[in-house]
N, C-alpha and C. Protein backbone atom coordinates (compact mmCIF):
# COMPACT_ATOMS: atom_id res chain seq x y z
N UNK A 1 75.15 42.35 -95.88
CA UNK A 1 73.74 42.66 -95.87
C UNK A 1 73.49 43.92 -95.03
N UNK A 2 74.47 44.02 -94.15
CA UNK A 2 73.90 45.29 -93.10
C UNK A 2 74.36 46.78 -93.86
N UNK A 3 75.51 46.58 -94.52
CA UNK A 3 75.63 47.46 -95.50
C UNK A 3 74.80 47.78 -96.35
N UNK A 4 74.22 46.82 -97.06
CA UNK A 4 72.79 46.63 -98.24
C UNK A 4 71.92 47.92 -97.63
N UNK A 5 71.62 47.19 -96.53
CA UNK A 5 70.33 47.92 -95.43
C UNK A 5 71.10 49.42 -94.36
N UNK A 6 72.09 49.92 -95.06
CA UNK A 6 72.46 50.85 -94.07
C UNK A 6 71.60 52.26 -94.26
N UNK A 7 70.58 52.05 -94.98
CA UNK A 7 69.65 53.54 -95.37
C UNK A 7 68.50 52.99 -95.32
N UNK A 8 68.19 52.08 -94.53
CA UNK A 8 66.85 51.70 -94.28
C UNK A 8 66.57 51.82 -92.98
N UNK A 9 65.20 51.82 -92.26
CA UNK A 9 65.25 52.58 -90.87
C UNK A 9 65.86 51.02 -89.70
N UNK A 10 66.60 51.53 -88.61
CA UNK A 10 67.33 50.66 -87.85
C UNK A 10 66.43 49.38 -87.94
N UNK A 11 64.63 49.57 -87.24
CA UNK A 11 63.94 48.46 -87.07
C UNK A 11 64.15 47.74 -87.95
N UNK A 12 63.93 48.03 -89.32
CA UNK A 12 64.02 47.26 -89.91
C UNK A 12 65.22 45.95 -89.94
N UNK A 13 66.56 46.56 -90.09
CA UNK A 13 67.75 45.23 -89.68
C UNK A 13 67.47 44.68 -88.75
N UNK A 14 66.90 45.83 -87.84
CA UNK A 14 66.89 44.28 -86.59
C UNK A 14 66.17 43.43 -86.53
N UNK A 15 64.80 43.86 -87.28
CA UNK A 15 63.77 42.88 -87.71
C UNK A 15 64.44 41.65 -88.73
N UNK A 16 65.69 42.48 -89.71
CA UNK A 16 65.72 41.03 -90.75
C UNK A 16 66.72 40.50 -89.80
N UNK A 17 67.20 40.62 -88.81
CA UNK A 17 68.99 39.88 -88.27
C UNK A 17 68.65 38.85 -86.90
N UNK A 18 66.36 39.69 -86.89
CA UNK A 18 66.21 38.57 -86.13
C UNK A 18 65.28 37.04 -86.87
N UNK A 19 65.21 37.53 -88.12
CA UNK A 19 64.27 36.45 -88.62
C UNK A 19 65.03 35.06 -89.24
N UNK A 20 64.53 34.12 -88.91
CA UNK A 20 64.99 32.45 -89.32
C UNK A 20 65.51 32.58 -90.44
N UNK A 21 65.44 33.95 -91.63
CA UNK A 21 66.15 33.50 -92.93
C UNK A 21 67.20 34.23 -93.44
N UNK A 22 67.44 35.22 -92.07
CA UNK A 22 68.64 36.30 -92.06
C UNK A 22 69.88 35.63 -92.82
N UNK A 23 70.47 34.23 -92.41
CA UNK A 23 71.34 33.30 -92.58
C UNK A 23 71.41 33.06 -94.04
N UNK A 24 70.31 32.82 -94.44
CA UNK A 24 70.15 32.80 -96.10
C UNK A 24 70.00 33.81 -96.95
N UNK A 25 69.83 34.42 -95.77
CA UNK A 25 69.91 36.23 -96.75
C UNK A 25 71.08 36.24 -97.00
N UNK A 26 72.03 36.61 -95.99
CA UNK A 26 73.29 37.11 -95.61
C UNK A 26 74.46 36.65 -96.75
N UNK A 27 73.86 34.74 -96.91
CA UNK A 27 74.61 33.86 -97.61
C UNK A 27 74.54 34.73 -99.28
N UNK A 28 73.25 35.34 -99.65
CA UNK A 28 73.33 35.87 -100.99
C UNK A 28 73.57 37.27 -101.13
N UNK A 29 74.22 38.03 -100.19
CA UNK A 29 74.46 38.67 -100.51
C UNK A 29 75.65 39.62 -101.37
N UNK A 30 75.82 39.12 -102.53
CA UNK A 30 76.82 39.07 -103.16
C UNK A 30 75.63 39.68 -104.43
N UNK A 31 74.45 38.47 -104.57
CA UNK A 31 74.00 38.97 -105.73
C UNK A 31 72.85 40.70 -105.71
N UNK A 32 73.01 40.99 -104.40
CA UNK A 32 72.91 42.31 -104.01
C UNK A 32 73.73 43.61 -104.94
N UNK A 33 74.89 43.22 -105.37
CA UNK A 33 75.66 44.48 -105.56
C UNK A 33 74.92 45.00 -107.17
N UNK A 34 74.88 43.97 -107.86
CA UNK A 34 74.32 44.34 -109.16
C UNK A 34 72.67 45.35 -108.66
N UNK A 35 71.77 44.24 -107.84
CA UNK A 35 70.82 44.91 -107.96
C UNK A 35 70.96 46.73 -107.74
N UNK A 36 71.93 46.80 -106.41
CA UNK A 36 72.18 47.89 -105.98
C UNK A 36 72.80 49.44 -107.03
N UNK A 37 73.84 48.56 -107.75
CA UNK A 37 74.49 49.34 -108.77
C UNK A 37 72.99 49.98 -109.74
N UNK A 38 72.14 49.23 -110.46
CA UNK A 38 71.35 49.33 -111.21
C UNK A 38 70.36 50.39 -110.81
N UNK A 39 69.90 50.00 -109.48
CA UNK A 39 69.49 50.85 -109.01
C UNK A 39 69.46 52.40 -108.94
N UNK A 40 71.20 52.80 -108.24
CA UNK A 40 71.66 54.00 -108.68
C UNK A 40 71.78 54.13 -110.01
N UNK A 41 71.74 53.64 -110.96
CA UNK A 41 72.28 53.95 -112.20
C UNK A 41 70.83 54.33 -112.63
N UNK A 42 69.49 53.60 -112.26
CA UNK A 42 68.11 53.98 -112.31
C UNK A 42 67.98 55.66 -111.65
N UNK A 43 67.92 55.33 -109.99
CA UNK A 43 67.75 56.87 -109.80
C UNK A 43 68.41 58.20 -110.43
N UNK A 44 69.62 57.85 -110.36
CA UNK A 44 70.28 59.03 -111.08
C UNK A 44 70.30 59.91 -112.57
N UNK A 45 69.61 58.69 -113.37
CA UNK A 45 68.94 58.79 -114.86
C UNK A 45 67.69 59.29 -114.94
N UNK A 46 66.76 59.27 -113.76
CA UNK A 46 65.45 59.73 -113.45
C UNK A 46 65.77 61.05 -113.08
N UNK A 47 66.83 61.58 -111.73
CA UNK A 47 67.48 62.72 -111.76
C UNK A 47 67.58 63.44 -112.49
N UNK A 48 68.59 63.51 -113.14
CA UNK A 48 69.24 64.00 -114.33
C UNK A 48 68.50 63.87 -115.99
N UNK A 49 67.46 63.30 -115.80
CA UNK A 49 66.62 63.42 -117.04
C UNK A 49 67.50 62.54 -118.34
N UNK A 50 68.53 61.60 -118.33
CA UNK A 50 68.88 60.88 -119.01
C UNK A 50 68.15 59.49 -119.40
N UNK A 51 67.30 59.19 -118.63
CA UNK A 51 66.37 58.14 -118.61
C UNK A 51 66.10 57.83 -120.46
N UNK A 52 66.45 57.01 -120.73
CA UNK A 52 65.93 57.20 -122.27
C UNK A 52 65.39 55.58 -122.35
N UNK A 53 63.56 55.50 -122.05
CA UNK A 53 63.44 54.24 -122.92
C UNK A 53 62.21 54.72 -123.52
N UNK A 54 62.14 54.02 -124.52
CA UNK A 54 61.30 53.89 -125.90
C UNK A 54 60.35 53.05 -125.80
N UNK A 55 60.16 52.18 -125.09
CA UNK A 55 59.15 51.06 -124.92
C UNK A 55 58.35 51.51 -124.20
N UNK A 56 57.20 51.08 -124.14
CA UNK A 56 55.80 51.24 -123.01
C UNK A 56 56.67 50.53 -121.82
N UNK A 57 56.53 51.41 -120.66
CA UNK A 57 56.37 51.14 -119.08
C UNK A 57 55.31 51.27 -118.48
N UNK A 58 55.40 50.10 -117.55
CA UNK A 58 54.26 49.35 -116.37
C UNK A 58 54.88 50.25 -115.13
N UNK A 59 54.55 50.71 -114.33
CA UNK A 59 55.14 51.19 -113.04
C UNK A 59 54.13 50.77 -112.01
N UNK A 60 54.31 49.70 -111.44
CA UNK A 60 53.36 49.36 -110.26
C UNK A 60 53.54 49.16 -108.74
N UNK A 61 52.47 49.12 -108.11
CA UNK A 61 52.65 48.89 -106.27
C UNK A 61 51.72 48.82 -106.14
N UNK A 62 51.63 48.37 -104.73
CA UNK A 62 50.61 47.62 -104.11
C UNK A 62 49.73 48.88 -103.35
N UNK A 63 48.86 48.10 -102.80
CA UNK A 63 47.80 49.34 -102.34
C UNK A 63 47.99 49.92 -100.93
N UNK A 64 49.15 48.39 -100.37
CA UNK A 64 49.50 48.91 -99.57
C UNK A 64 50.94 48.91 -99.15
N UNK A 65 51.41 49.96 -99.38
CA UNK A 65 53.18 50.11 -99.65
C UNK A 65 53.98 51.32 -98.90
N UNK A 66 54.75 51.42 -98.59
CA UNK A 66 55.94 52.51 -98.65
C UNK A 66 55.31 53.47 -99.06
N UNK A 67 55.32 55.44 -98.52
CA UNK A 67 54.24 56.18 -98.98
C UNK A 67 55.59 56.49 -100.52
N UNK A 68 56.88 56.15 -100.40
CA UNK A 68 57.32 56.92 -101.44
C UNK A 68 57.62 55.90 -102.78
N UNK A 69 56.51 54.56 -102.75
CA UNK A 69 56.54 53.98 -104.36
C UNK A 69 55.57 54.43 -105.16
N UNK A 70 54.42 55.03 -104.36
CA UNK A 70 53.34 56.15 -105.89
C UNK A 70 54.19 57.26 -106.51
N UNK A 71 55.31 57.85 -105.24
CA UNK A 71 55.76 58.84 -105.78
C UNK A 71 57.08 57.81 -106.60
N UNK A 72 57.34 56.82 -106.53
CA UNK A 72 58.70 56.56 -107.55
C UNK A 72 58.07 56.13 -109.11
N UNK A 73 57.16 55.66 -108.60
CA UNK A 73 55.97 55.51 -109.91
C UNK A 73 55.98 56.50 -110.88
N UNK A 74 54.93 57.57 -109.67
CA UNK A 74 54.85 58.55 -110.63
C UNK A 74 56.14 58.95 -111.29
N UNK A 75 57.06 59.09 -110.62
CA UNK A 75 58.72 59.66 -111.24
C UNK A 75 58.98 58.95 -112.64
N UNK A 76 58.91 57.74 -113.13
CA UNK A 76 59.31 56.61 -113.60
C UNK A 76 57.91 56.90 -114.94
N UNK A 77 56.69 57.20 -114.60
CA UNK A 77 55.95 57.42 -115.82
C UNK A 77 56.17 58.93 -116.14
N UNK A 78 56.80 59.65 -115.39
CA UNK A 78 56.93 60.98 -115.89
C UNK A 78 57.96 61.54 -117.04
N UNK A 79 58.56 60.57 -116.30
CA UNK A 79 60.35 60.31 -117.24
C UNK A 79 60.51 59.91 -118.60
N UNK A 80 59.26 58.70 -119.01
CA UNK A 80 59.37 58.08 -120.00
C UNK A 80 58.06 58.32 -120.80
N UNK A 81 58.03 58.07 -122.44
CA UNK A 81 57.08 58.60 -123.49
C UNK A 81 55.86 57.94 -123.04
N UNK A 82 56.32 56.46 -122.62
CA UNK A 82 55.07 55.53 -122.90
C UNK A 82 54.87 54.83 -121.33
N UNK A 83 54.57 55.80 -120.40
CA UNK A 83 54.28 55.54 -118.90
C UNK A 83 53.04 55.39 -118.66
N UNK A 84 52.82 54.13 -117.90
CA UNK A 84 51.49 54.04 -117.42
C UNK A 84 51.90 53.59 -116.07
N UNK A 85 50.86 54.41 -115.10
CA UNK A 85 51.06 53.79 -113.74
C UNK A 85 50.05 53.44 -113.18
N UNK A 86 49.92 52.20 -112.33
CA UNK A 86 48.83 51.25 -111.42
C UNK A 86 49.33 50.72 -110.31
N UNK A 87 48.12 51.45 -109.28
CA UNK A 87 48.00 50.67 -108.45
C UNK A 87 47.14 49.26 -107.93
N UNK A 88 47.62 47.79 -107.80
CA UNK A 88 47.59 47.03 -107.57
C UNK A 88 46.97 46.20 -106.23
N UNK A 89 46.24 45.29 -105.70
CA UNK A 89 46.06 44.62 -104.94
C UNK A 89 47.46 44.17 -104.40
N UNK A 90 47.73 44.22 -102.85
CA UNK A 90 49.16 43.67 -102.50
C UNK A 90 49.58 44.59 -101.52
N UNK A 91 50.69 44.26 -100.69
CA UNK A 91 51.36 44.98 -99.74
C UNK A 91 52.83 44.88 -99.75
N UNK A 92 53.60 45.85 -99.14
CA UNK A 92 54.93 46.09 -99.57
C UNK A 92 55.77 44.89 -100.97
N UNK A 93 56.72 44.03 -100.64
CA UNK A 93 56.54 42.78 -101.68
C UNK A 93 56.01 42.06 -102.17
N UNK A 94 55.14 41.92 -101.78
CA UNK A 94 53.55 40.72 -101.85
C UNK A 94 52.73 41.13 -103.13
N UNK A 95 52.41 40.76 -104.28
CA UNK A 95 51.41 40.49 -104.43
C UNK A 95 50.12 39.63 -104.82
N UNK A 96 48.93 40.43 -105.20
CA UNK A 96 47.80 39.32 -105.27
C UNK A 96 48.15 39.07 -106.50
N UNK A 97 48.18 37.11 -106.77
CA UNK A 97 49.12 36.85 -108.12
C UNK A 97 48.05 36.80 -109.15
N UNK A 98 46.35 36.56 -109.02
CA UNK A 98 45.31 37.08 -109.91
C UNK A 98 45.42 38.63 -110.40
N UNK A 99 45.14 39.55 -109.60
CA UNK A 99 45.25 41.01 -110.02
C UNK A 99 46.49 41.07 -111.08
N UNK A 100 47.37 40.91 -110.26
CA UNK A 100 48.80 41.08 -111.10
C UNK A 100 49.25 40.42 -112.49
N UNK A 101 48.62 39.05 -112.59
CA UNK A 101 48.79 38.37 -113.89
C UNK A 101 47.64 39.42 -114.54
N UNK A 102 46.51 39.76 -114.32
CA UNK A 102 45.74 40.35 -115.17
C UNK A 102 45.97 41.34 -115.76
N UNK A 103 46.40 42.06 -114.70
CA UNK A 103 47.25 43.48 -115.48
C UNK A 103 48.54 43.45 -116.38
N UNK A 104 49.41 42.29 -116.03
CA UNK A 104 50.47 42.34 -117.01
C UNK A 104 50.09 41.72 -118.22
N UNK A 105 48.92 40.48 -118.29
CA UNK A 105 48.55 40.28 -119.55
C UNK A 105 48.02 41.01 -120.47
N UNK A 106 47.10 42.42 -119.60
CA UNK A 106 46.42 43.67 -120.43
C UNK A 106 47.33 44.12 -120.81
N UNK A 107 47.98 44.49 -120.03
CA UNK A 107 49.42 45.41 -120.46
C UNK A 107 50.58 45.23 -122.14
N UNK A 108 50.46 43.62 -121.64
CA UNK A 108 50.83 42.95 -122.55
C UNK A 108 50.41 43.16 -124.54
N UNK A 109 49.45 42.97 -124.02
CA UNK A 109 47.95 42.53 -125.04
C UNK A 109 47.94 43.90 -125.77
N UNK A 110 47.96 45.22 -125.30
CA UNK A 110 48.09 46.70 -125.31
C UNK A 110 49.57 46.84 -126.08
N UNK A 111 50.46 46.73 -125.13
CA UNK A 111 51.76 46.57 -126.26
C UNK A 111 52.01 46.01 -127.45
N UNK A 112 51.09 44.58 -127.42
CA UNK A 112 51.19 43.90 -128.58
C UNK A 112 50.55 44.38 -130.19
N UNK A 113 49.24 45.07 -129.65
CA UNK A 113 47.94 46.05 -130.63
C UNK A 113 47.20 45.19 -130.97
């Protein structure tokens, strides 16, 4: 896990290595590597302009977040034909699960015609 988190700012580990669920983190971190791989395989396709999807994209965050997920947003609807980006009720992981069902059902509903 401390590897996971080695590009995240120090407070932060020490914040997760002091919290009650560090232990259960730690225990899953195995299913970390995929997310991680995907990830790079995400940024670097956004990079390099290989990004190729065809489907309508949702790109969302909360209102109150990280200053650089409007900008990964924006990156992510810029990249692709059918980008839409919203910002959401919610803070860093969190969100409000009314707002959020509403928008993915519009979203939905929109994709569907």
């Amino acid at each position: 896990m401390r590897h996971y988190m080695k590009d995240m700012p120090p407070e932060w580990l020490a914040e997760m290595e002091a919290s009650p669920a560090w232990s259960a983190m730690a225990r899953t971190v195995a299913a970390y590597r995929a997310d991680a791989q995907s990830l790079a395989w995400a940024q670097h396709a956004l990079e390099d302009g290989t990004l190729d999807v065809a489907v309508p994209v949702l790109a969302m965050y909360g209102v109150e977040t990280f200053p650089e997920m409007p900008v990964a947003a924006a990156s992510i609807v810029a990249a692709v034909p059918k980008g839409t980006e919203k910002e959401l009720p919610g803070a860093m992981h969190s969100w409000e699960p009314v707002p959020m069902a509403a928008e993915l059902a519009e979203f939905a509903r929109a994709c569907a015609g």
